[in-house]
C-alpha atoms as a PDB file:
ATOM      1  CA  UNK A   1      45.234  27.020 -25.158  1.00  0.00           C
ATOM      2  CA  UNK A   2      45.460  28.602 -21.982  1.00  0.00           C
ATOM      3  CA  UNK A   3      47.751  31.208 -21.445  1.00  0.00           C
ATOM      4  CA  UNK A   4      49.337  30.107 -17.705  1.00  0.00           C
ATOM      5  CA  UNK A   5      52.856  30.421 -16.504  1.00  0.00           C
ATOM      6  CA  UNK A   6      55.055  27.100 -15.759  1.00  0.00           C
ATOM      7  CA  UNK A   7      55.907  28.690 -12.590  1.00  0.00           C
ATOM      8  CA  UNK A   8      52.010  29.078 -11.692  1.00  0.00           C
ATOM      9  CA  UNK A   9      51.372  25.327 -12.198  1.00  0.00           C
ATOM     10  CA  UNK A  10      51.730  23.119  -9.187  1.00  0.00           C
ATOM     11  CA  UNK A  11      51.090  18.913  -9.940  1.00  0.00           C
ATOM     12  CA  UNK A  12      50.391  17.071  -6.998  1.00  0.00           C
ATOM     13  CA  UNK A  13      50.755  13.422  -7.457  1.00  0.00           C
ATOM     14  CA  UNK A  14      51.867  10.106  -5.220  1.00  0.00           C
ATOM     15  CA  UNK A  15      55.671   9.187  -4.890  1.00  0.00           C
ATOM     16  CA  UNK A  16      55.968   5.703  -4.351  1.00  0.00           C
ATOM     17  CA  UNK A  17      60.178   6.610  -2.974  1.00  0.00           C
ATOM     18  CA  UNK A  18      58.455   8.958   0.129  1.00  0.00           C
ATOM     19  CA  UNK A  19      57.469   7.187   2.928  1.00  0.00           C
ATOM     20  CA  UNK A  20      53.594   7.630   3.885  1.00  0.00           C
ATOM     21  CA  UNK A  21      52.898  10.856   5.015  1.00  0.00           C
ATOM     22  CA  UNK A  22      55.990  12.619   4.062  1.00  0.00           C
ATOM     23  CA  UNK A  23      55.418  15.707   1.603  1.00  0.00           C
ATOM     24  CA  UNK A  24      58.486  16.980  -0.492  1.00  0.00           C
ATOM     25  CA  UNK A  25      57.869  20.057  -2.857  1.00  0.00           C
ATOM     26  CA  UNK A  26      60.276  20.473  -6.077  1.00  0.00           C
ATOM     27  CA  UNK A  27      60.855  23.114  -8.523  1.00  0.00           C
ATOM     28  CA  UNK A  28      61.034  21.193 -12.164  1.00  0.00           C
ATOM     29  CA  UNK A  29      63.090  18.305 -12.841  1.00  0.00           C
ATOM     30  CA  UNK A  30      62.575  14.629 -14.727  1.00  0.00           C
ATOM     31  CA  UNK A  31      59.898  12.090 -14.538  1.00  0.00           C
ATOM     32  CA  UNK A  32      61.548  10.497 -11.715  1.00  0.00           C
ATOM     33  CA  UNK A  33      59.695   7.369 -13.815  1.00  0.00           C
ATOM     34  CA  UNK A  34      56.246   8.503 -12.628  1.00  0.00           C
ATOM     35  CA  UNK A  35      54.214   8.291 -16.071  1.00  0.00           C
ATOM     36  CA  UNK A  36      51.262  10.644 -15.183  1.00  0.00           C
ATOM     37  CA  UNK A  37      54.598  13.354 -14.562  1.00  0.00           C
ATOM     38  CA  UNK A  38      55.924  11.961 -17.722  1.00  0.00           C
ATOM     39  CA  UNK A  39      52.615  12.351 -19.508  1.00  0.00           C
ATOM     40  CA  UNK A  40      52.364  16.235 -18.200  1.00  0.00           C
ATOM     41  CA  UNK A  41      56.397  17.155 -19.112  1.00  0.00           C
ATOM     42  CA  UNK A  42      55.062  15.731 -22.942  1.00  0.00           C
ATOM     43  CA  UNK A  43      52.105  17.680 -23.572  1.00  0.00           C
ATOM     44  CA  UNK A  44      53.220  21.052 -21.540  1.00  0.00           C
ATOM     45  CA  UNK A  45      56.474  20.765 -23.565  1.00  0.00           C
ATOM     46  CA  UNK A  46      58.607  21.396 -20.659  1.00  0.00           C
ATOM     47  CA  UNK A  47      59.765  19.844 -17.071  1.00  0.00           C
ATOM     48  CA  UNK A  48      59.661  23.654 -15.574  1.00  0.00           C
ATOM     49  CA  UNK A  49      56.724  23.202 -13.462  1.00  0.00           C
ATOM     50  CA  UNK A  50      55.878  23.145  -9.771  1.00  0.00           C
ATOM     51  CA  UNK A  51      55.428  19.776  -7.994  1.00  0.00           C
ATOM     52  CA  UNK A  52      54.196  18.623  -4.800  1.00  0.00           C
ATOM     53  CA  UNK A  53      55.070  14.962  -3.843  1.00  0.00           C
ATOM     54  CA  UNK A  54      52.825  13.427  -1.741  1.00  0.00           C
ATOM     55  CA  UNK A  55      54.945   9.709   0.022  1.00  0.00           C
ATOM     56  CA  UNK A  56      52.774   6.860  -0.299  1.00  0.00           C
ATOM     57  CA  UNK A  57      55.575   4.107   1.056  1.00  0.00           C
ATOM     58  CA  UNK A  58      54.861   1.813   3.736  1.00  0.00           C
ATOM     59  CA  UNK A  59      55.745  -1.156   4.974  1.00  0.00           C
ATOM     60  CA  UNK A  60      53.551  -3.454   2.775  1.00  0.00           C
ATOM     61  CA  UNK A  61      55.235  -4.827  -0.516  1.00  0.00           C
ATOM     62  CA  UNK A  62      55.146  -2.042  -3.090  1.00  0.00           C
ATOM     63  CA  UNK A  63      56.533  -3.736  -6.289  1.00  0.00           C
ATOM     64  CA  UNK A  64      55.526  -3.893  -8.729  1.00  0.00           C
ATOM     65  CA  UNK A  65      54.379  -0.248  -8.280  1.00  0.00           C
ATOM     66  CA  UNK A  66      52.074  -0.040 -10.731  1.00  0.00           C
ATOM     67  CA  UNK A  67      49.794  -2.927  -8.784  1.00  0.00           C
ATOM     68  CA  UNK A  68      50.379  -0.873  -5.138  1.00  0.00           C
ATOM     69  CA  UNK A  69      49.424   2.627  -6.770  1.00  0.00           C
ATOM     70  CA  UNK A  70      45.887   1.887  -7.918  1.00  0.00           C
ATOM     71  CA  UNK A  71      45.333  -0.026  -4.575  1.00  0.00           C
ATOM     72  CA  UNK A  72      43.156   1.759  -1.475  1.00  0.00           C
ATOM     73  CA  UNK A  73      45.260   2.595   1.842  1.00  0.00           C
ATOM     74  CA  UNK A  74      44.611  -0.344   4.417  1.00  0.00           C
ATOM     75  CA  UNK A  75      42.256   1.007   7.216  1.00  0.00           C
ATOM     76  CA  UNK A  76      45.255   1.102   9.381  1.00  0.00           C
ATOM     77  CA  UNK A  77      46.672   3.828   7.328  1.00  0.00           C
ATOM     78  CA  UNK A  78      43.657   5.862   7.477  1.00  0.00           C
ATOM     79  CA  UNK A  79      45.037   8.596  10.248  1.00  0.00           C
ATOM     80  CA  UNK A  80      48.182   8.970   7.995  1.00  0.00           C
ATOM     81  CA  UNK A  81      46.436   9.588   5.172  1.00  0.00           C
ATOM     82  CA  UNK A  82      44.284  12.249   6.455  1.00  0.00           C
ATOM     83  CA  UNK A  83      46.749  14.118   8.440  1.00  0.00           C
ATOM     84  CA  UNK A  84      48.851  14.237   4.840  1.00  0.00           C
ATOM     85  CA  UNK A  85      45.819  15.511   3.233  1.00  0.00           C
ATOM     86  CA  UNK A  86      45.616  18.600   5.630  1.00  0.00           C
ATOM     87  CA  UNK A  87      49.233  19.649   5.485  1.00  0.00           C
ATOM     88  CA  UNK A  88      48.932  18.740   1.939  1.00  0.00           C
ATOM     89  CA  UNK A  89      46.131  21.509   1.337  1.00  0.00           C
ATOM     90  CA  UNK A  90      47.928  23.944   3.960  1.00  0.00           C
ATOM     91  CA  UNK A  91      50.707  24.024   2.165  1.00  0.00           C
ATOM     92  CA  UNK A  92      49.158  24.425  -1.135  1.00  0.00           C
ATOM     93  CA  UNK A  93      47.239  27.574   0.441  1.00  0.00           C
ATOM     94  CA  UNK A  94      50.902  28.514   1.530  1.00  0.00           C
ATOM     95  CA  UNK A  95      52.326  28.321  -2.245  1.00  0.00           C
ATOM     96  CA  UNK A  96      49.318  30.462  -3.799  1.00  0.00           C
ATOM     97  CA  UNK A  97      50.368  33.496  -1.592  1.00  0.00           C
ATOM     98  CA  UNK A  98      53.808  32.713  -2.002  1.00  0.00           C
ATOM     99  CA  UNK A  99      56.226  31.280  -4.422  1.00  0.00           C
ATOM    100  CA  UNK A 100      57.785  27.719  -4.709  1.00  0.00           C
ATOM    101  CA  UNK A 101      61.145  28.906  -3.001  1.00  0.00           C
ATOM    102  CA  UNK A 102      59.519  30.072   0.267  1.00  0.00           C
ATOM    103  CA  UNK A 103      57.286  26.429   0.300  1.00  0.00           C
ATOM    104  CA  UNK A 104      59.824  24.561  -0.246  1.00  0.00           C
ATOM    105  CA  UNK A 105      61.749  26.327   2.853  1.00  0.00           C
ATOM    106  CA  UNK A 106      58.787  26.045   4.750  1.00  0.00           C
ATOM    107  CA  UNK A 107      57.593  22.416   3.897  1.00  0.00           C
ATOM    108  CA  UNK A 108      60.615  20.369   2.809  1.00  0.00           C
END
């Protein structure tokens, strides 16, 4: 056991409902039918964590989602995805020295 606030954890994990390149971050909440997130809210116990949503949508067909997730990026996408990447770890630098309240007004 490791003895770590809720409030200290941040998951970062793909939203198939943001479009490519957006981030969103959220204080707690459901599953939003994402089962890695539903996996975590089972074994922490509790849906009071940190999360940063990284948007995977594009234009190519994304259903059934579980086929599009576990897919590569087409080369196109490749600027996209490393631009999100940057601001992705930026704004994870951001929430260490701050708290989820002040990245989400900063980031969102």
């Amino acid at each position: 056991d490791f003895d770590i606030s809720l409030k200290n954890i941040l998951v970062v994990y793909d939203d198939i409902d943001l479009p490519l390149g957006k981030i969103r971050f959220k204080e707690g909440g459901g599953d939003g039918g994402h089962n890695g997130v539903k996996s975590i809210i089972y074994y922490l116990g509790s849906n009071s964590f940190n999360r940063l949503k990284l948007g995977i949508a594009t234009n190519e067909n994304m259903r059934p989602s579980e086929e599009y997730v576990l897919k590569p990026f087409k080369k196109k996408y490749d600027d996209e995805v490393k631009l999100v990447i940057e601001e992705s770890c930026s704004a994870i630098a951001f929430f260490v020295k701050n708290n989820i309240k002040a990245t989400m007004n900063e980031f969102n």
